[in-house]
Protein backbone atom coordinates (compact mmCIF):
# COMPACT_ATOMS: atom_id res chain seq x y z
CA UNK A 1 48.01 -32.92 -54.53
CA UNK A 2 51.85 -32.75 -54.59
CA UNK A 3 53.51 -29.45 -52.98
CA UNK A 4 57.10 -28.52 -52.18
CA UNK A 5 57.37 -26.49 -49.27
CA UNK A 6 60.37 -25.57 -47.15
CA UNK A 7 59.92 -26.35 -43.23
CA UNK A 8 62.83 -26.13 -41.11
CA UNK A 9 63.53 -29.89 -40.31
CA UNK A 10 63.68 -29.02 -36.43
CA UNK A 11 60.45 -27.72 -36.32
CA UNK A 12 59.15 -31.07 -38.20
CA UNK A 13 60.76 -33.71 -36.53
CA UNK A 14 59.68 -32.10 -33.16
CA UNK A 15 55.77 -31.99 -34.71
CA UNK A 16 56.13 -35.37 -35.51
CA UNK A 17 57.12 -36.10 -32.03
CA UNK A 18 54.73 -34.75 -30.08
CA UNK A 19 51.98 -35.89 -32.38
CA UNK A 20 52.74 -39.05 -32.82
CA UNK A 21 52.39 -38.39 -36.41
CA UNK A 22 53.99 -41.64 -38.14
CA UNK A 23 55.02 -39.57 -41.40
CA UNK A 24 55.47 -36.00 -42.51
CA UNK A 25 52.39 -36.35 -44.79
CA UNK A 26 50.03 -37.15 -41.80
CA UNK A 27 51.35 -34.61 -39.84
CA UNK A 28 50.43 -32.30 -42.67
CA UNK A 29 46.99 -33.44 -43.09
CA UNK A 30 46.55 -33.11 -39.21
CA UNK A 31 47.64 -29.66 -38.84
CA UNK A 32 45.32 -28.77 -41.62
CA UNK A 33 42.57 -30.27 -40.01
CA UNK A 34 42.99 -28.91 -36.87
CA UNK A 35 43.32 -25.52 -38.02
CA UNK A 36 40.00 -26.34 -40.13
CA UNK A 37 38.33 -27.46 -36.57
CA UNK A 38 39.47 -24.54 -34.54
CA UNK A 39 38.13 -21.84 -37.11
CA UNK A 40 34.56 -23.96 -37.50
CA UNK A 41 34.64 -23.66 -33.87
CA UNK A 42 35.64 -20.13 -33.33
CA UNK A 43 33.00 -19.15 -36.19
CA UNK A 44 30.40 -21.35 -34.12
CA UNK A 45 30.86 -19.35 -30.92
CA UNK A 46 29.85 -15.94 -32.47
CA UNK A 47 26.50 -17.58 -32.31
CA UNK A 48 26.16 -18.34 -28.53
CA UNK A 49 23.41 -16.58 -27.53
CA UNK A 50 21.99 -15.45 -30.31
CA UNK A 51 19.85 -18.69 -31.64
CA UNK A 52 16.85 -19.76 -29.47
CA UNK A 53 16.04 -23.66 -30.10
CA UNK A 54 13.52 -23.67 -27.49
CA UNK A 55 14.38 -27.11 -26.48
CA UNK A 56 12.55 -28.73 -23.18
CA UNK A 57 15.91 -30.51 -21.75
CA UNK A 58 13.16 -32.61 -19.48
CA UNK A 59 10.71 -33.94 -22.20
CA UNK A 60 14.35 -34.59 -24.44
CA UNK A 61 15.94 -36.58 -21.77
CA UNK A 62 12.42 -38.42 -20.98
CA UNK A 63 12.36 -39.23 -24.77
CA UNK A 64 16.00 -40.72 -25.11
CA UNK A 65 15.23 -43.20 -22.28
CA UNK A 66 12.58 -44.40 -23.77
CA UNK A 67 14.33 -45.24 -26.89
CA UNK A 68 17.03 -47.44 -25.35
């Protein structure tokens, strides 16, 4: 999708540095995921505490060395 927006150049070229970010357009799609991650994340930790999986760590880790 094509979109003009209007970001002060400072702001970009100094995003682009610290990122690493080899054009503007990745640097876009970056941000976007990241602030996609941090909300999934931050709507994930309402939950702690709240959902019981009643999982045996033990039997779990005795199960996962048998399978390598």
């Amino acid at each position: 999708m094509r979109t003009t927006i209007d970001i002060p150049e400072k702001l970009m070229r100094e995003a682009m540095r610290v990122t690493k970010a080899p054009t503007k357009t990745e640097l876009i799609k970056n941000a976007l995921y990241n602030i996609i991650q941090k909300n999934k994340i931050k709507a994930l930790k309402k939950f702690k505490g709240k959902v019981n999986l009643n999982i045996d760590l033990d039997i779990l880790r005795e199960r996962n060395e048998h399978i390598s």
